[in-house]
PDB file of N, CA and C in Angstrom:
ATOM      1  N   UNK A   1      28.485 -87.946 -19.486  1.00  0.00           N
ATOM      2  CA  UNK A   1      27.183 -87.837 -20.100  1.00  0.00           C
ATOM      3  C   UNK A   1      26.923 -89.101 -20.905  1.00  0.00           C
ATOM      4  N   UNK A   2      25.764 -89.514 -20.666  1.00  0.00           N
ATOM      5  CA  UNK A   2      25.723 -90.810 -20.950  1.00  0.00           C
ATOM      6  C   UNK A   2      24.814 -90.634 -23.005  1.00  0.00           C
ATOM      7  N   UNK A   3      25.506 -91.584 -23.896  1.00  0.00           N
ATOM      8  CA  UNK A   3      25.301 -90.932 -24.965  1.00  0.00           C
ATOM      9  C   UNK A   3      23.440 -91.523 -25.332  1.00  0.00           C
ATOM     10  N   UNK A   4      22.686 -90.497 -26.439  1.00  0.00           N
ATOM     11  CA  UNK A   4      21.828 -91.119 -26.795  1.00  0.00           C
ATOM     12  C   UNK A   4      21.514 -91.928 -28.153  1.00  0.00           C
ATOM     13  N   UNK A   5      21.287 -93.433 -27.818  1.00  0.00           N
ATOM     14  CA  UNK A   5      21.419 -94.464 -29.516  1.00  0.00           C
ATOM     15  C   UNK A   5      20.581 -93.332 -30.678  1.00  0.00           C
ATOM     16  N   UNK A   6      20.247 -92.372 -30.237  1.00  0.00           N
ATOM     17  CA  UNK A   6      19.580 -92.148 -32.110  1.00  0.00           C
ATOM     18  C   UNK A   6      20.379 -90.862 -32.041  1.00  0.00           C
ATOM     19  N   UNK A   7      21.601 -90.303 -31.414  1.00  0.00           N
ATOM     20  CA  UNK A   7      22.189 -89.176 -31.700  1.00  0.00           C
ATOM     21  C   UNK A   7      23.562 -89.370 -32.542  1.00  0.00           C
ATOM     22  N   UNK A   8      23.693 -88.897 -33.518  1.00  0.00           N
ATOM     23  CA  UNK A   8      25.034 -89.601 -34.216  1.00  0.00           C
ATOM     24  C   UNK A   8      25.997 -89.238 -33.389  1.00  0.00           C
ATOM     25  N   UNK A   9      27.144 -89.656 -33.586  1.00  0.00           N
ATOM     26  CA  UNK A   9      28.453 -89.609 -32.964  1.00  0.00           C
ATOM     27  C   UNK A   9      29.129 -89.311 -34.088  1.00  0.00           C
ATOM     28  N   UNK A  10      28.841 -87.972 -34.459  1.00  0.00           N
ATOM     29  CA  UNK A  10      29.799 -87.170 -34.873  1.00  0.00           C
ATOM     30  C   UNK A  10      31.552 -87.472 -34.745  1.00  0.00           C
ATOM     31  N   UNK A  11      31.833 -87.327 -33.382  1.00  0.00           N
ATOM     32  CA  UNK A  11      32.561 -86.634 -32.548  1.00  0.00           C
ATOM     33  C   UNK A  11      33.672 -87.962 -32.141  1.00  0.00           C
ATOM     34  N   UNK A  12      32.975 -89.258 -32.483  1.00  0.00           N
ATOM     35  CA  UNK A  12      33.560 -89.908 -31.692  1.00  0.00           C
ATOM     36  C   UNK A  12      35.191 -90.151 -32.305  1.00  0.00           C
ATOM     37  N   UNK A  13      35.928 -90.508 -31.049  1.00  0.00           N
ATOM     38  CA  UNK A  13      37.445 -90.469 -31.332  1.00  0.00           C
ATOM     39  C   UNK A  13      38.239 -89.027 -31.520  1.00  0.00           C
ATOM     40  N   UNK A  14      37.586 -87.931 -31.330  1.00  0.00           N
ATOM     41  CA  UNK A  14      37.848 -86.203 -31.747  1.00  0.00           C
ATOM     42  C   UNK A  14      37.849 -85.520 -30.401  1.00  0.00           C
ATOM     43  N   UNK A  15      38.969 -84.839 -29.886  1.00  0.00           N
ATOM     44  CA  UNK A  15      39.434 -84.267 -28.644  1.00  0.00           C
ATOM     45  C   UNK A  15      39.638 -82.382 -29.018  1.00  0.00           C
ATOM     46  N   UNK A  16      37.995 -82.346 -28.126  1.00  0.00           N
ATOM     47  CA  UNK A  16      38.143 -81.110 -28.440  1.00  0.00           C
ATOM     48  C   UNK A  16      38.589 -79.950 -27.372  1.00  0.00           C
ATOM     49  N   UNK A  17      38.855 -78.785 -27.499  1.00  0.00           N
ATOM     50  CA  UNK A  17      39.446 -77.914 -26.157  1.00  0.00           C
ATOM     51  C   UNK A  17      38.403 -76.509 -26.810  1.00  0.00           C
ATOM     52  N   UNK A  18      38.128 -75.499 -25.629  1.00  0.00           N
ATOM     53  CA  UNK A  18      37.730 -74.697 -26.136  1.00  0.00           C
ATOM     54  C   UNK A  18      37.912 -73.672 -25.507  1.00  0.00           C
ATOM     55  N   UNK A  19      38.291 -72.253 -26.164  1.00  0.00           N
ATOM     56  CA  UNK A  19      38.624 -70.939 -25.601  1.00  0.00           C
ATOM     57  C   UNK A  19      38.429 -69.791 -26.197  1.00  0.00           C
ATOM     58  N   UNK A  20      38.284 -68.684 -25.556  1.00  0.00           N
ATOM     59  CA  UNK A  20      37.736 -67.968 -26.168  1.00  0.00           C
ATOM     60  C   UNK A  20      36.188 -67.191 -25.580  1.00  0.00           C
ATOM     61  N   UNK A  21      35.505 -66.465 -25.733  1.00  0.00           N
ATOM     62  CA  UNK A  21      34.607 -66.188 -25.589  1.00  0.00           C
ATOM     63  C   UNK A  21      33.601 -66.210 -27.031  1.00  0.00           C
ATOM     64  N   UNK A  22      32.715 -67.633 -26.874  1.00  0.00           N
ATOM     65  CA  UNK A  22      32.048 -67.563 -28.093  1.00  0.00           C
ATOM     66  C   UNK A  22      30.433 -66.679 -28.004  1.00  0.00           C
ATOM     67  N   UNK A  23      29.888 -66.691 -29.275  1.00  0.00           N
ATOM     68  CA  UNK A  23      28.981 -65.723 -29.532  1.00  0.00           C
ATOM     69  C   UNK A  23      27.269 -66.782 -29.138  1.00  0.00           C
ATOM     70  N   UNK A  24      27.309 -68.026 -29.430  1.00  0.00           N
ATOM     71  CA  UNK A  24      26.289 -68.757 -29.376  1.00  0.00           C
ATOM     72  C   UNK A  24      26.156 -69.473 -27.854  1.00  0.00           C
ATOM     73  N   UNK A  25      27.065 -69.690 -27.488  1.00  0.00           N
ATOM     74  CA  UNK A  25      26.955 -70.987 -26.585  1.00  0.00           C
ATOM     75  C   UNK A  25      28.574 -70.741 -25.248  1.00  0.00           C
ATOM     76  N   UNK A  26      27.716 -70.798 -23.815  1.00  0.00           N
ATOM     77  CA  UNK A  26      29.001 -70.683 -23.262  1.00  0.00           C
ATOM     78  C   UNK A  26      29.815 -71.968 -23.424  1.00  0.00           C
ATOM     79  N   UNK A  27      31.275 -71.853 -22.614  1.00  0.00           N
ATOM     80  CA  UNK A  27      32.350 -73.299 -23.065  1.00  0.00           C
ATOM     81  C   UNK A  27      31.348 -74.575 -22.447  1.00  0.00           C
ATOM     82  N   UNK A  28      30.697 -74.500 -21.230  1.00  0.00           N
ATOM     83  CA  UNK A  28      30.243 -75.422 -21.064  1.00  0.00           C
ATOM     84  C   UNK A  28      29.153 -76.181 -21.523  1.00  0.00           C
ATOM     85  N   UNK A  29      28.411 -75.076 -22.424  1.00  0.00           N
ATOM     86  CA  UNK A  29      27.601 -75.683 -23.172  1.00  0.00           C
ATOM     87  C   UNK A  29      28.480 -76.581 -24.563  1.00  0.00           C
ATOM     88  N   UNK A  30      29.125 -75.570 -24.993  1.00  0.00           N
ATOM     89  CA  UNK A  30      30.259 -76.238 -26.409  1.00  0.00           C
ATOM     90  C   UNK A  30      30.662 -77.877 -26.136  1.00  0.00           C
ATOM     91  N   UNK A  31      30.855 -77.615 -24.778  1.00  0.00           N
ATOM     92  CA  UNK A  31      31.743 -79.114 -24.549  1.00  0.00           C
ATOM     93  C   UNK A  31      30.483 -80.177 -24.120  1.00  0.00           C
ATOM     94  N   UNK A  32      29.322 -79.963 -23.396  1.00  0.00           N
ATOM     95  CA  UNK A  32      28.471 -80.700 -23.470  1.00  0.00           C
ATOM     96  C   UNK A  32      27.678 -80.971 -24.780  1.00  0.00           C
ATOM     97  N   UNK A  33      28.085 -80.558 -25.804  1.00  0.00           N
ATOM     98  CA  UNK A  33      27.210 -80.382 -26.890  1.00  0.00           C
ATOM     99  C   UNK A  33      28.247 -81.418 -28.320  1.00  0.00           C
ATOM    100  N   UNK A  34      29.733 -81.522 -27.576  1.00  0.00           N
ATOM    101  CA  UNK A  34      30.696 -82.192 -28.072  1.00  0.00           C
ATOM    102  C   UNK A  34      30.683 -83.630 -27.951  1.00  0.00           C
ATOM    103  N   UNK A  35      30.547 -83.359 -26.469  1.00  0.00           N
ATOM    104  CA  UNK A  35      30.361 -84.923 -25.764  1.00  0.00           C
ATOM    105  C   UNK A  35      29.321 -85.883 -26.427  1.00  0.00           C
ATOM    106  N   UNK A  36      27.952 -85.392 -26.133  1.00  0.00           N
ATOM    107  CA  UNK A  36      26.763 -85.691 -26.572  1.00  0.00           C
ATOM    108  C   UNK A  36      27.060 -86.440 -27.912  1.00  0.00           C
ATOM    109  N   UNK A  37      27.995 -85.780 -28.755  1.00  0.00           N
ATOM    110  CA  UNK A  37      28.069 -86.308 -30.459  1.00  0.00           C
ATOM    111  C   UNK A  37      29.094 -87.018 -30.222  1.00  0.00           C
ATOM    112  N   UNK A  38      29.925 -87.913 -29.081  1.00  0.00           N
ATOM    113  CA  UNK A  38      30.326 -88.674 -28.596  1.00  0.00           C
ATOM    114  C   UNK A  38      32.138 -87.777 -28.701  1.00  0.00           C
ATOM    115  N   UNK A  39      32.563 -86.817 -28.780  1.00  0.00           N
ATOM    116  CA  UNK A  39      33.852 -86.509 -28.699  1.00  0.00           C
ATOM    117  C   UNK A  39      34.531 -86.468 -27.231  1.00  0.00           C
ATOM    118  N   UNK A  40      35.347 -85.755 -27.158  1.00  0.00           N
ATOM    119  CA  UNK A  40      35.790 -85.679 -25.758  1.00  0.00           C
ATOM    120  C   UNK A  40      36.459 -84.373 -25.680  1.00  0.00           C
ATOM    121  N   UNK A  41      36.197 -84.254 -24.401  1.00  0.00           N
ATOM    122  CA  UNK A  41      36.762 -82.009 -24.325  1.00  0.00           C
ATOM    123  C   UNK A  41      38.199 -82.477 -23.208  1.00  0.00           C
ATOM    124  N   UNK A  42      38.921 -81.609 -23.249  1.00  0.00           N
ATOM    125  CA  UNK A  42      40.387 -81.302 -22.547  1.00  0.00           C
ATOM    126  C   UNK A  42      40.310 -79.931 -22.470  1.00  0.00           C
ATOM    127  N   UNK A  43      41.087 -79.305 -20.798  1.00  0.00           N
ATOM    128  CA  UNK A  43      40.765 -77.702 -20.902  1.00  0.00           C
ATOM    129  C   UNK A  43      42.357 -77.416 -21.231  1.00  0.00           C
ATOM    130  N   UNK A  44      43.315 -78.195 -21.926  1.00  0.00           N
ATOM    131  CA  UNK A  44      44.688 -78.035 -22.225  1.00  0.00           C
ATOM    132  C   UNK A  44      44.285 -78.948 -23.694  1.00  0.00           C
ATOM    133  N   UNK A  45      45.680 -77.621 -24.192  1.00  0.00           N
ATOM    134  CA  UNK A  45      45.930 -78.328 -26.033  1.00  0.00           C
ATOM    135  C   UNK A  45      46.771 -79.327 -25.421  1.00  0.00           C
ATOM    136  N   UNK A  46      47.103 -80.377 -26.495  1.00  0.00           N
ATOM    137  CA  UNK A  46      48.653 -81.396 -26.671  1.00  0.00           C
ATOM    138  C   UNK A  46      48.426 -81.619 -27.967  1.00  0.00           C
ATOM    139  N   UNK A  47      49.607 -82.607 -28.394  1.00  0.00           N
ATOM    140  CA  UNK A  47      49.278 -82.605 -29.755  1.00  0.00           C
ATOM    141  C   UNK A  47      48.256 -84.120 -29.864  1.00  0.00           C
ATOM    142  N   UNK A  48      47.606 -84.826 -28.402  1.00  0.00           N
ATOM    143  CA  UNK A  48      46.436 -85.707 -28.745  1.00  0.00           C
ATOM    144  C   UNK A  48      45.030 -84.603 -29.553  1.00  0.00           C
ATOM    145  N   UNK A  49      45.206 -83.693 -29.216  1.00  0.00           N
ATOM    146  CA  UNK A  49      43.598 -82.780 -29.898  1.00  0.00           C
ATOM    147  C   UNK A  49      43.676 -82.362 -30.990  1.00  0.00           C
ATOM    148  N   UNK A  50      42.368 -82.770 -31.264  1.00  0.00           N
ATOM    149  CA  UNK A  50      42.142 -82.634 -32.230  1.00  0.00           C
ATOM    150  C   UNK A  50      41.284 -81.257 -33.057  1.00  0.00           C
ATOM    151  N   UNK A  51      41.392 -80.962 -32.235  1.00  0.00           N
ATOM    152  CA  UNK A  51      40.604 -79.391 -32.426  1.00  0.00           C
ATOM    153  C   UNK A  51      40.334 -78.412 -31.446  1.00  0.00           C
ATOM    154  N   UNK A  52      40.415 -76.838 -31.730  1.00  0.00           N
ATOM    155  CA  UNK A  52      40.494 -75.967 -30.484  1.00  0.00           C
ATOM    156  C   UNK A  52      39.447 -75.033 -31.455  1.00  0.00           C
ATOM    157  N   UNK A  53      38.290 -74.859 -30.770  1.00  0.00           N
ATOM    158  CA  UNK A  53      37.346 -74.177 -31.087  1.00  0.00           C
ATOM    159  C   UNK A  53      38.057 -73.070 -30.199  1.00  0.00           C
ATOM    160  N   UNK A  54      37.553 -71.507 -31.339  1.00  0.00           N
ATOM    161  CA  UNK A  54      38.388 -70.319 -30.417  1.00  0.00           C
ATOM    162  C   UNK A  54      37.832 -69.385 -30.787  1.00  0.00           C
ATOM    163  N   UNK A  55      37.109 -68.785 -29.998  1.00  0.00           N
ATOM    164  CA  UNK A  55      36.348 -67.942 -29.668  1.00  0.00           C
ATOM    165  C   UNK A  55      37.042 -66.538 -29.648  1.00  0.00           C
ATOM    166  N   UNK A  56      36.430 -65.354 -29.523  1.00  0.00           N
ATOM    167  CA  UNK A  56      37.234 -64.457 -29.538  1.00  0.00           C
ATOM    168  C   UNK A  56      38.587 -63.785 -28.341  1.00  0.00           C
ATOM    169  N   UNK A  57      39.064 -63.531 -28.243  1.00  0.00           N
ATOM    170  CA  UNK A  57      40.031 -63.241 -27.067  1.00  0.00           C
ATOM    171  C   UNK A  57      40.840 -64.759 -26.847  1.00  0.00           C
ATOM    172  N   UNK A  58      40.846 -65.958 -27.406  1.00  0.00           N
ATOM    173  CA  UNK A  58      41.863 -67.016 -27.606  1.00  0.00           C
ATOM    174  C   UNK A  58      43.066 -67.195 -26.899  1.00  0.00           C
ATOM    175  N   UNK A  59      43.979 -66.465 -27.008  1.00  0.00           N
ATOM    176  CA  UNK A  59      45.107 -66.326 -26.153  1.00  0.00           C
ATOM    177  C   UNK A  59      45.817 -67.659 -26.269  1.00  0.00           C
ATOM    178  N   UNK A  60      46.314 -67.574 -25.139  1.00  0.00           N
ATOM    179  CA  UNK A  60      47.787 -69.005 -25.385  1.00  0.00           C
ATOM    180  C   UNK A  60      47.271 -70.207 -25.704  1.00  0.00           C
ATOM    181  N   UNK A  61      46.179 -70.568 -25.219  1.00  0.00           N
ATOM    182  CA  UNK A  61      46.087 -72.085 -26.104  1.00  0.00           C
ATOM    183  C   UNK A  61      45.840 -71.963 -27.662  1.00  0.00           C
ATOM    184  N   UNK A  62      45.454 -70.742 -28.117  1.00  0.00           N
ATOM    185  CA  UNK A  62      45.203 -70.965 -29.593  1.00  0.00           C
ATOM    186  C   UNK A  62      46.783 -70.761 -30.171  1.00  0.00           C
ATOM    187  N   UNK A  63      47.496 -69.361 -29.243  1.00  0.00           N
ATOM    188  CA  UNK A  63      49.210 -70.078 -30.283  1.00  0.00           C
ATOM    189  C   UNK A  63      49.827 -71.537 -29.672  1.00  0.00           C
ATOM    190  N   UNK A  64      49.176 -71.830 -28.884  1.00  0.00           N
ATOM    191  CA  UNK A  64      50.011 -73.675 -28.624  1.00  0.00           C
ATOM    192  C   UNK A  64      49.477 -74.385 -29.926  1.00  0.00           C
ATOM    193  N   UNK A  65      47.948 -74.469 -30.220  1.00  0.00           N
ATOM    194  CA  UNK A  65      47.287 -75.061 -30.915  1.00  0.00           C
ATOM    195  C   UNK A  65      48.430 -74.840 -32.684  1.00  0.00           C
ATOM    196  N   UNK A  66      48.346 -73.655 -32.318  1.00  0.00           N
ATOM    197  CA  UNK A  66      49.214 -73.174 -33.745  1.00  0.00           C
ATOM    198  C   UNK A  66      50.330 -73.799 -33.978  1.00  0.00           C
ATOM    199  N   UNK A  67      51.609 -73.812 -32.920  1.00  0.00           N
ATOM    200  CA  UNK A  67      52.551 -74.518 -32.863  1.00  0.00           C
ATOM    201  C   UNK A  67      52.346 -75.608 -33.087  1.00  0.00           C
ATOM    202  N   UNK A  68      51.568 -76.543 -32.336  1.00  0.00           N
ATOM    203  CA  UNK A  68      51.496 -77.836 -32.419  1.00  0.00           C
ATOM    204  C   UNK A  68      50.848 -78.537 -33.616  1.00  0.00           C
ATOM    205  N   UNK A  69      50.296 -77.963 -34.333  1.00  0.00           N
ATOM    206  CA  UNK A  69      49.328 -78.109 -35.871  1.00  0.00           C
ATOM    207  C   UNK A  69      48.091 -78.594 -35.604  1.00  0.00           C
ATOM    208  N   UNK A  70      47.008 -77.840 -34.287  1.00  0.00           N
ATOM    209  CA  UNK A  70      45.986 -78.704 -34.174  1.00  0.00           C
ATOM    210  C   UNK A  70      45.234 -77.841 -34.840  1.00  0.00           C
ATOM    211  N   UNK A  71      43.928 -78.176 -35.540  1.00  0.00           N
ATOM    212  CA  UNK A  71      43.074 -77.928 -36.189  1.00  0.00           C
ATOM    213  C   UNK A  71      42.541 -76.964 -35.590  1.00  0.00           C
ATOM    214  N   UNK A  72      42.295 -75.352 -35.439  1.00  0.00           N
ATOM    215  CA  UNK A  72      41.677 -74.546 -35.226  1.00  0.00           C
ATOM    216  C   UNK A  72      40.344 -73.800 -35.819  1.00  0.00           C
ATOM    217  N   UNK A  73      39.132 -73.868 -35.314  1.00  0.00           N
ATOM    218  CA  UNK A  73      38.144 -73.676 -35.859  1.00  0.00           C
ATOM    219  C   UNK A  73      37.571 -72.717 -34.993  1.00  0.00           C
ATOM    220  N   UNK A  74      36.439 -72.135 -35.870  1.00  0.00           N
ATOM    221  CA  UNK A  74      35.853 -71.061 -35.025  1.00  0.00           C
ATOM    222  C   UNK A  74      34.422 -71.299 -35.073  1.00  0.00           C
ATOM    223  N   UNK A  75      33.765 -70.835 -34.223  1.00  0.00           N
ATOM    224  CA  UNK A  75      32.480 -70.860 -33.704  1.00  0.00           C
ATOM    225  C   UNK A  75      31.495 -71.087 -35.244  1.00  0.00           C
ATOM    226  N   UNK A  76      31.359 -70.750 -36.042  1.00  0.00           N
ATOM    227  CA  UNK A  76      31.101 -71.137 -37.388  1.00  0.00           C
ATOM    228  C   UNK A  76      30.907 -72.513 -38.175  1.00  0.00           C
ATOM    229  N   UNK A  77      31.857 -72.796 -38.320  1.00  0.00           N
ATOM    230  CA  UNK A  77      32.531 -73.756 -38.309  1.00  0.00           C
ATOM    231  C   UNK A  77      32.243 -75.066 -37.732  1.00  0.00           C
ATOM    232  N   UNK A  78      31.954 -74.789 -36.024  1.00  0.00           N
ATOM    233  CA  UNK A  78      31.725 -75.817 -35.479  1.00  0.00           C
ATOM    234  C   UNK A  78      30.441 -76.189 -35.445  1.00  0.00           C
ATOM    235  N   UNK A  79      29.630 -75.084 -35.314  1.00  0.00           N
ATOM    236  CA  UNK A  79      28.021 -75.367 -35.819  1.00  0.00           C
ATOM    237  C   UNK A  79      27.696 -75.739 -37.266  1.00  0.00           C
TER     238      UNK A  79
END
């Protein structure tokens, strides 16, 4: 997605993953909506990410995220 000059870049340098079933926005909207503010989405944690938006029902990537100490946020949060 190609970015737009008057949209901040939030995001930029920030690797986000997302799971879960959120309440606002499906994953593919989340991650186009990431990008846009210049971040970058992965559908796997490592310890490069920087954040795992987690929606309800989460499951194994949110305890990897846990293990690994990545920043876990919730739908809240990320808006």
């Amino acid at each position: 997605m190609e970015s737009n000059k008057d949209t901040p870049e939030l995001f930029v340098g920030k690797t986000f993953v997302v799971t879960g079933t959120l309440e606002n926005f499906s994953r593919k909207e989340a991650e186009d909506l990431m990008e846009s503010l210049g971040g970058k989405t992965s559908s796997s944690v490592s310890s490069k990410t920087s954040y795992l938006l987690a929606g309800e029902k989460a499951g194994s990537k949110l305890t990897k995220a846990q293990e690994l100490g990545v920043q876990v946020i919730d739908e809240d949060t990320f808006i």
